[in-house]
Protein backbone atom coordinates (compact mmCIF):
# COMPACT_ATOMS: atom_id res chain seq x y z
CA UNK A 1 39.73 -20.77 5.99
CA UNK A 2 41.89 -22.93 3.55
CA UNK A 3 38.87 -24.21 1.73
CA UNK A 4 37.33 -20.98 1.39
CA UNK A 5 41.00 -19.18 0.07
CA UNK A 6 40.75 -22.32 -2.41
CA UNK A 7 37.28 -21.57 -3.38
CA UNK A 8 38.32 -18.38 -4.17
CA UNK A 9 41.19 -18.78 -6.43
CA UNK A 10 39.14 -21.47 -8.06
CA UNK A 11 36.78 -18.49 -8.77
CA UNK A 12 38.77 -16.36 -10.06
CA UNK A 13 40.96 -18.78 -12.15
CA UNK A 14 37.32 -19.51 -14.07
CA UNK A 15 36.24 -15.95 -14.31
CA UNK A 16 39.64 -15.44 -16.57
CA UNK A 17 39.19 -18.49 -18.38
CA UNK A 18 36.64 -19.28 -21.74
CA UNK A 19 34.20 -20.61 -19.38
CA UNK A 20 33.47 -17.66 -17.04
CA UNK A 21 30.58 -18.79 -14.72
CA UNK A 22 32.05 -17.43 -11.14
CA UNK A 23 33.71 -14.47 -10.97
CA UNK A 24 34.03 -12.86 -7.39
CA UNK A 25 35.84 -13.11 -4.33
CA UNK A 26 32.91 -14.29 -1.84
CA UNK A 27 33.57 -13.09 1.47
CA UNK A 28 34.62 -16.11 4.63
CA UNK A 29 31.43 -17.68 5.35
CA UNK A 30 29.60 -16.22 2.46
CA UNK A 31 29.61 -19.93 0.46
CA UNK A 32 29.20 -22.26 3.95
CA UNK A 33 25.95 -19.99 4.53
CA UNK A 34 24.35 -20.33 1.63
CA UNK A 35 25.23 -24.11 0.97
CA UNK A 36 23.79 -24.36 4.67
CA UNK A 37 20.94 -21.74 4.65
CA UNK A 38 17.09 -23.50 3.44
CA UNK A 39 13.98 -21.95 1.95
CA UNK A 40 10.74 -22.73 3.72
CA UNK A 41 8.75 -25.07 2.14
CA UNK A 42 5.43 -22.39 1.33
CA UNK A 43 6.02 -18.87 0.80
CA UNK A 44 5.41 -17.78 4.01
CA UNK A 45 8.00 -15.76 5.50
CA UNK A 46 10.50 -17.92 2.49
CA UNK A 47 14.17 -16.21 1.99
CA UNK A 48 15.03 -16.06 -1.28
CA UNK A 49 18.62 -14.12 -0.57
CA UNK A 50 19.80 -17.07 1.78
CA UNK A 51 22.76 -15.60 2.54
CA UNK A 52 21.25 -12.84 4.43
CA UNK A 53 19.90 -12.72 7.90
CA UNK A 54 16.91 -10.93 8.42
CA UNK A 55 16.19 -9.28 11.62
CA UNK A 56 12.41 -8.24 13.06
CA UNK A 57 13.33 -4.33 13.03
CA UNK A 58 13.03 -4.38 9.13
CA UNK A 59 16.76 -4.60 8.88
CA UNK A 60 18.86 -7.47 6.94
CA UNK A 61 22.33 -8.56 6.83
CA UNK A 62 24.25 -9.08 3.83
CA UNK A 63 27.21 -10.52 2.74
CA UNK A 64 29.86 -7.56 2.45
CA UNK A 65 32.46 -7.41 -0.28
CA UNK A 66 35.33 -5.01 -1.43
CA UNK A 67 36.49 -4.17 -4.07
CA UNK A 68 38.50 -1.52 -6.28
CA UNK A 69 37.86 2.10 -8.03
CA UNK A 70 40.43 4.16 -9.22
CA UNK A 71 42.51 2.64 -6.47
CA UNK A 72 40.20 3.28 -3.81
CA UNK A 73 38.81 0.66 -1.66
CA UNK A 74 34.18 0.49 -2.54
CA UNK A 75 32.25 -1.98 -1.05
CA UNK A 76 29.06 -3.62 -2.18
CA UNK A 77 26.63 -6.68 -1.90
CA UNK A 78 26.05 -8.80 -4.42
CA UNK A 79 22.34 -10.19 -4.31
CA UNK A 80 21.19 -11.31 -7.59
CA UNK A 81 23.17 -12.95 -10.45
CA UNK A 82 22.11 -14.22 -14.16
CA UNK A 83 23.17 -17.71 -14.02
CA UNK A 84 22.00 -19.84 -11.52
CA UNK A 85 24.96 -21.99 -10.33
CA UNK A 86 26.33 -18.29 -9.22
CA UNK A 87 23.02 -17.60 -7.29
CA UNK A 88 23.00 -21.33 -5.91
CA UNK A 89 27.30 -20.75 -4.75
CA UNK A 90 26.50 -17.16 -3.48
CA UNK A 91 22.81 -17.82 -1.51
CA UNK A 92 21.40 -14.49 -3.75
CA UNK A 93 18.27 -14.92 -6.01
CA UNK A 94 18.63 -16.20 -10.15
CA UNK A 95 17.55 -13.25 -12.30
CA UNK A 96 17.86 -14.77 -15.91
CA UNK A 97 16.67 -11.61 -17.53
CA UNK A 98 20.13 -9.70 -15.98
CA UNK A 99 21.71 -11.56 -18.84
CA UNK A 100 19.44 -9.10 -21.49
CA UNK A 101 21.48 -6.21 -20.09
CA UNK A 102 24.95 -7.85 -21.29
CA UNK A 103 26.69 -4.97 -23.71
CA UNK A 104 24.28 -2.75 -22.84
CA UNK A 105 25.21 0.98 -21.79
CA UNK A 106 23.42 -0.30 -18.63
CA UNK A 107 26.14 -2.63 -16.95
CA UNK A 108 29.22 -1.61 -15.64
CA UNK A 109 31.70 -3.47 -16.96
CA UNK A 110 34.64 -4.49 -14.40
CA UNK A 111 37.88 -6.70 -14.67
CA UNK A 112 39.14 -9.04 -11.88
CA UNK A 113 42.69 -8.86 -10.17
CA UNK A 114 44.56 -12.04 -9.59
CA UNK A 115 43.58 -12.09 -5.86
CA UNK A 116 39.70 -12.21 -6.44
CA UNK A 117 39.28 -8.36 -6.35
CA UNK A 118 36.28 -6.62 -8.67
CA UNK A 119 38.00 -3.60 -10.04
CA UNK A 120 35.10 -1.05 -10.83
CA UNK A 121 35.24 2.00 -13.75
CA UNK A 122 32.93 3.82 -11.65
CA UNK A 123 31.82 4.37 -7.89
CA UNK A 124 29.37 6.31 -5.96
CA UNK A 125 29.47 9.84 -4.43
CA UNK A 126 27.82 9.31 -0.61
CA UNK A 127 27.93 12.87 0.12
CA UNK A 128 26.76 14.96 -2.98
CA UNK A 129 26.24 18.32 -3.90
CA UNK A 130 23.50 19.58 -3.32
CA UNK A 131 22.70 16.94 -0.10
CA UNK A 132 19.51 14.63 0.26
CA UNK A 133 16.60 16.63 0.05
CA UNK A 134 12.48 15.62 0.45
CA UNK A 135 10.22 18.24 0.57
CA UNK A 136 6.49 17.00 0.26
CA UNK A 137 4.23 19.03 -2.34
CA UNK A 138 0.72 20.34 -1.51
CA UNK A 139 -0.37 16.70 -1.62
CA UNK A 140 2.96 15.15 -1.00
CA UNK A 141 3.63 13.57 -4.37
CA UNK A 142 4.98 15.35 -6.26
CA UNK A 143 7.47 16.44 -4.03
CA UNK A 144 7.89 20.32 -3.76
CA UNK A 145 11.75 19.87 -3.81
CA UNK A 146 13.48 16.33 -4.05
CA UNK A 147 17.55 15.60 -4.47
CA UNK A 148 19.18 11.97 -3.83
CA UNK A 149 21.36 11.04 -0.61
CA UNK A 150 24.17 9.63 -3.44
CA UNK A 151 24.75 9.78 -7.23
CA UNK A 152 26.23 7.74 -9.48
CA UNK A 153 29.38 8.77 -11.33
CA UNK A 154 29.52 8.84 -14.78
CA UNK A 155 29.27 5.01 -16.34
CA UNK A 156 28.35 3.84 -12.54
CA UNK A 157 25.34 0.43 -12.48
CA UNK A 158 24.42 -1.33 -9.85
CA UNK A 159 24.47 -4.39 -12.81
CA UNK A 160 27.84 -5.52 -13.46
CA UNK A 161 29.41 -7.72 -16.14
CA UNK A 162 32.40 -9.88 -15.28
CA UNK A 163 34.85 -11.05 -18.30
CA UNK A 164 32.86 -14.44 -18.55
CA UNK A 165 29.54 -12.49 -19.82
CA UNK A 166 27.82 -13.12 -16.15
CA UNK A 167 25.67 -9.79 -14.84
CA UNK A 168 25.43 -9.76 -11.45
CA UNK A 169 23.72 -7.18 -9.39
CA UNK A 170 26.31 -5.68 -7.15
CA UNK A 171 25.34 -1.98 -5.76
CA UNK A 172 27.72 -0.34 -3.94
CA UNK A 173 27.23 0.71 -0.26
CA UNK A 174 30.37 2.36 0.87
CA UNK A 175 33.15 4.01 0.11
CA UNK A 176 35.58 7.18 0.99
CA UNK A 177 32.79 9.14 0.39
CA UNK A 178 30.92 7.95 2.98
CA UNK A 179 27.77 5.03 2.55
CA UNK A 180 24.41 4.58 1.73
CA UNK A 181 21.38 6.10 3.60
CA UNK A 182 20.02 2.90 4.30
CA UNK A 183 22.99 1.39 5.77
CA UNK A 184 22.53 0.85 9.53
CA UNK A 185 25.83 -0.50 10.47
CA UNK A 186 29.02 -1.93 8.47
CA UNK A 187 31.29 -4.77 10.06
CA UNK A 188 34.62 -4.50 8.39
CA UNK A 189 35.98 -7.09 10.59
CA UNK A 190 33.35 -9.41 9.44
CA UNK A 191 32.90 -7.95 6.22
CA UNK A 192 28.58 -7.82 7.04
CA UNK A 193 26.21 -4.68 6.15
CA UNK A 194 23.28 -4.17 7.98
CA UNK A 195 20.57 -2.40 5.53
CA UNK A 196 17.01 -0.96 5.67
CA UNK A 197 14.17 -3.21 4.06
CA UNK A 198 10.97 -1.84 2.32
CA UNK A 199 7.75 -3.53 2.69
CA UNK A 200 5.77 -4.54 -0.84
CA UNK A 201 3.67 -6.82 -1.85
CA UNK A 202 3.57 -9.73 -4.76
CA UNK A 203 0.84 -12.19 -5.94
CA UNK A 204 -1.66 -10.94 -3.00
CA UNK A 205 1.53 -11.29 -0.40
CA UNK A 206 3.71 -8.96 1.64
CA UNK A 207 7.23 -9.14 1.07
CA UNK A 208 10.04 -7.12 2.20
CA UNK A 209 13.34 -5.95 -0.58
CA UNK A 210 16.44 -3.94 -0.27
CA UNK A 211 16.08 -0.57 -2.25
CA UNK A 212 19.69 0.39 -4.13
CA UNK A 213 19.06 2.04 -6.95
CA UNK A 214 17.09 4.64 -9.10
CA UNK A 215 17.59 5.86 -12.19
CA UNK A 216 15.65 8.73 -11.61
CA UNK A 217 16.84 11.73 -8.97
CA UNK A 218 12.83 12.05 -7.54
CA UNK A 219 12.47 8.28 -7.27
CA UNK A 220 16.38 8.10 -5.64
CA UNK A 221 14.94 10.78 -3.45
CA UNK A 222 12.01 9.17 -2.53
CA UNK A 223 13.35 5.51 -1.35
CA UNK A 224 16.28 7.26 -0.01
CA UNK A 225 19.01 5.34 -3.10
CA UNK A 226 21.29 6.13 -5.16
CA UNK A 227 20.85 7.88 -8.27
CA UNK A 228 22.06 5.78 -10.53
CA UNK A 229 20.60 7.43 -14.32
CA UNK A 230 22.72 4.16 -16.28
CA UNK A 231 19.53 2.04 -15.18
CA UNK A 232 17.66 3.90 -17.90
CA UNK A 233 19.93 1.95 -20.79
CA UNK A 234 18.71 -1.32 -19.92
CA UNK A 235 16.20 -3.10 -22.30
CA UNK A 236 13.39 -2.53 -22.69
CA UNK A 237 11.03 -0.03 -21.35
CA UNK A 238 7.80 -1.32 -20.75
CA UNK A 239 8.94 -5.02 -21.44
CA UNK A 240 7.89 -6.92 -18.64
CA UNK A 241 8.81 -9.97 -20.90
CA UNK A 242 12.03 -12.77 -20.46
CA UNK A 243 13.57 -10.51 -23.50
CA UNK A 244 13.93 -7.72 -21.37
CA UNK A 245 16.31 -6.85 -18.26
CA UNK A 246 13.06 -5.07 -16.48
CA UNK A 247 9.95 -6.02 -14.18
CA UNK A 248 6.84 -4.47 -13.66
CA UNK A 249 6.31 -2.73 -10.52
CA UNK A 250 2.92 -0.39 -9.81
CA UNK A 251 3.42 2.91 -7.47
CA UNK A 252 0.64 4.40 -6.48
CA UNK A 253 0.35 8.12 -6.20
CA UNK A 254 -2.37 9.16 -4.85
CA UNK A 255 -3.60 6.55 -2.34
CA UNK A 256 -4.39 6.98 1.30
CA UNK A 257 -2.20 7.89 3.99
CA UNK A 258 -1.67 8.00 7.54
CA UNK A 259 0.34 5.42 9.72
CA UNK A 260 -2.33 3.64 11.15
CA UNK A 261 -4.65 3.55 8.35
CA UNK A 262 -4.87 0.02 7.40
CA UNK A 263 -5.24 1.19 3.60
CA UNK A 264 -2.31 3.65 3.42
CA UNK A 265 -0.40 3.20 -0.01
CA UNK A 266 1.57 5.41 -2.29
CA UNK A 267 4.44 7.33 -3.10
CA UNK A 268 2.29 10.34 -0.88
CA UNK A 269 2.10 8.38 1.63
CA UNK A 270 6.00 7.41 1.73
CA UNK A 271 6.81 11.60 1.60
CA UNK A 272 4.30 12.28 4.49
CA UNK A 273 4.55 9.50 6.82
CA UNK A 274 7.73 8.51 6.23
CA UNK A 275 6.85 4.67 5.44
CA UNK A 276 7.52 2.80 2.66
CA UNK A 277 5.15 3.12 -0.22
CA UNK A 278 3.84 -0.15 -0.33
CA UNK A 279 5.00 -0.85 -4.29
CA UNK A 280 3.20 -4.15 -5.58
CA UNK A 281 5.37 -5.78 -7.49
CA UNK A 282 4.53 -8.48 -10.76
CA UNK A 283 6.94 -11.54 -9.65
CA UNK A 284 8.97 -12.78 -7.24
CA UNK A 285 12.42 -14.91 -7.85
CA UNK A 286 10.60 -18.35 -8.40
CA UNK A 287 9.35 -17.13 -11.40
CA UNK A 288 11.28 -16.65 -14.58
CA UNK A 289 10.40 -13.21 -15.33
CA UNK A 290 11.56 -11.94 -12.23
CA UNK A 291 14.16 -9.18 -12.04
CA UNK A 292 15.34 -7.00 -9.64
CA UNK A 293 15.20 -4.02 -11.67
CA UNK A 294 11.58 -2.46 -11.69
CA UNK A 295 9.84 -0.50 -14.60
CA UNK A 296 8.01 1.97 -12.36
CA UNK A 297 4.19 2.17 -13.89
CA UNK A 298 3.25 5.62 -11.64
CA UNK A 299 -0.18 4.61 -10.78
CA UNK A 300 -3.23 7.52 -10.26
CA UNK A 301 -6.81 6.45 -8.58
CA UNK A 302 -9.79 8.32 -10.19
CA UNK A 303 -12.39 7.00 -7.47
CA UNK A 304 -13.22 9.17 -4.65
CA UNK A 305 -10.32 8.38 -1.83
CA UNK A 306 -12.53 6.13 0.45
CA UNK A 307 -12.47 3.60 -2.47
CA UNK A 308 -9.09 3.82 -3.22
CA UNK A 309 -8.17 0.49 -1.17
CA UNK A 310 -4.89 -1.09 -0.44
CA UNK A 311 -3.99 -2.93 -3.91
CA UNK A 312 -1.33 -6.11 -3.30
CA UNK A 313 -1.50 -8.14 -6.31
CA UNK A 314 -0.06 -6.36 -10.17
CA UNK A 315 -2.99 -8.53 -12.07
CA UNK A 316 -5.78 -6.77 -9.84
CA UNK A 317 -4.45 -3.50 -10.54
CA UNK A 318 -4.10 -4.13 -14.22
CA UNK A 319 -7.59 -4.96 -13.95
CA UNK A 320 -8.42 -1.74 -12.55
CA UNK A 321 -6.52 0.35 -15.30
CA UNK A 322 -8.69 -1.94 -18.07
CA UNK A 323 -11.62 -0.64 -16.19
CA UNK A 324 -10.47 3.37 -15.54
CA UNK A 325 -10.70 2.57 -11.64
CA UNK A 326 -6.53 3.97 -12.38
CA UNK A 327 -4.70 5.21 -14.86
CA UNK A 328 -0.99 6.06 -15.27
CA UNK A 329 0.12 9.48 -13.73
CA UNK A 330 1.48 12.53 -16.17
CA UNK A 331 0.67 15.51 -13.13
CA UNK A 332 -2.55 16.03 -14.89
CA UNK A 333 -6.27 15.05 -13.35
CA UNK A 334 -7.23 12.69 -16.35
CA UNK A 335 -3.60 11.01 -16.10
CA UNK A 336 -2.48 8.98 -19.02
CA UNK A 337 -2.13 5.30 -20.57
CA UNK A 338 -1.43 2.95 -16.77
CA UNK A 339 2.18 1.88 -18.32
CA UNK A 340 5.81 2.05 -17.17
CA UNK A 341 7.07 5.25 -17.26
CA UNK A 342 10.49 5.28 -17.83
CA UNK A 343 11.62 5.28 -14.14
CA UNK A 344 13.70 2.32 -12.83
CA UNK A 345 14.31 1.54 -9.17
CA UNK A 346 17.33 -1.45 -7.88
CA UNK A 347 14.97 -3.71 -5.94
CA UNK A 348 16.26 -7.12 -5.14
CA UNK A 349 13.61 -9.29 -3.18
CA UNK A 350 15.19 -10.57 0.28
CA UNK A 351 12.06 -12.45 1.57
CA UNK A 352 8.15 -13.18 1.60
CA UNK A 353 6.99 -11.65 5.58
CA UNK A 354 5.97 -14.33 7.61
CA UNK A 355 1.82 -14.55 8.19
């Protein structure tokens, strides 16, 4: 316990000075699990957040951390960070393109208290008004009604900036309001969250990632996050590029549905089965233009639904809009340009599933 009350004042004591590159009170055990914690070798079933724990319900186990609002204890996870010596300390995934959203009305920008504490500007309303709300349309996406389990207050981000210039991505879970949908359980004595992972795929593989964050109130609806509208500062829509703070992420949504349909897929299929919409995502945090923060490109088959097949790799489907097997969804039958829409979901990648 010494060492790690060291580590942490060492932390903080470089977060105030010129050469900011650690800036938050990591949680007992946090460091020793990381520094102990190893990738697999192939990408099979590989754990890119290795300071979580993974369990075979679909649930994970993070890190927990508190911090400060308006004098009010919030608590949050921390799973990707800009610079990589913080990702390497902390066991969470590098995202170099979180430093593009640095100054941007996109970050939250939060200052540090002697002891280690993040003190945030904003926090998150768990129990809004109106509540959660998912009412499937005639062919479940669009949804007939839609409102998001928890909203953002005003300047709240999931991406924070500490006084060194380091964006981290730090979404907040809990609070006096109450926590996010996805949380499972919270052990304060511990300081651990257990949270809800969503199936996806990358590069022709499955993967599973924490959903946070939306900064749209249908998509927050949706995957059951927080609406979080700051998200839709960050550079640059439809840059998928290492200039940009975004990824490229297709949601299908129109595909096939029902459970045991071995090509179910879309954002239909996630209203009326209740399972997750099987997003394909372009990269995955071995790559350099990984981020966790997700240009949605809405995603509308125009083949008869017997051909519209379970899609797991972002190049195919490109391929497919090139070819008018899909094009981008608008809510008309002829759809539009297959591009990012302007709708941003918090996605961190936890791990590739195991074959």
């Amino acid at each position: 316990m010494k060492i790690i009350k060291f580590l942490r004042i060492a932390f903080v004591k470089r977060a105030l000075g010129l050469t900011a590159l650690i800036a938050l009170a990591i949680p007992a055990g946090a460091v020793a699990t990381a520094a102990s914690a190893s990738a697999a070798s192939n990408n099979s079933g590989r754990l890119f957040i290795t300071s979580a724990v993974e369990h075979s319900d679909g649930t994970v186990t993070f890190p927990l951390h508190q911090g400060l609002s308006h004098g009010q204890p919030v608590y949050y996870v921390v799973t990707d960070a800009s610079e990589g010596s913080v990702a390497a300390l902390m066991g969470i995934n590098t995202a170099q393109k979180l430093a593009n959203a640095a100054n941007t009305a996109g970050v939250e920008k939060v200052s540090i208290n002697p002891d280690g504490t993040i003190v945030f500007p904003a926090t998150v309303n768990f129990s809004p008004t109106p509540g959660f709300t998912l009412t499937p349309g005639p062919a479940g996406f669009p949804p007939a009604a839609a409102s998001p389990p928890a909203v953002g207050g005003p300047g709240y981000s999931p991406l924070i900036q500490l006084p060194g210039g380091v964006v981290e991505n730090a979404p907040q879970v809990a609070n006096n309001t109450g926590q996010a949908n996805k949380v499972v359980s919270i052990d304060f004595a511990n300081m651990t969250v257990t949270y809800k992972e969503t199936d996806g795929f990358q590069g022709g593989k499955a993967l599973r990632y924490a959903s946070f964050d939306s900064s749209d109130p249908v998509a927050a609806a949706i995957e059951h996050v927080t609406y979080a509208p700051a998200l839709n500062s960050l550079p640059t829509l439809n840059d998928d590029s290492t200039a940009s703070a975004r990824a490229s992420l297709a949601a299908f949504t129109n595909g096939q549905t029902g459970a045991t349909n071995s090509n179910r897929q879309g954002l239909n299929s996630a209203i009326l089965d209740g399972l997750a919409p099987l997003n394909v995502l372009r990269w995955n945090p071995t790559q350099g233009r990984y981020s966790p923060i997700w240009d949605a490109h809405l995603t509308q088959w125009q083949v008869p639904l017997a051909q519209r097949t379970l899609q797991t790799d972002f190049g195919t489907i490109q391929n497919l809009a090139d070819q008018g097997t899909v094009v981008g969804f608008n809510g008309t039958p002829q759809g539009t340009t297959f591009a990012a829409g302007g709708i941003i979901v918090n996605c961190p990648i936890v791990a590739f599933a195991s074959s």
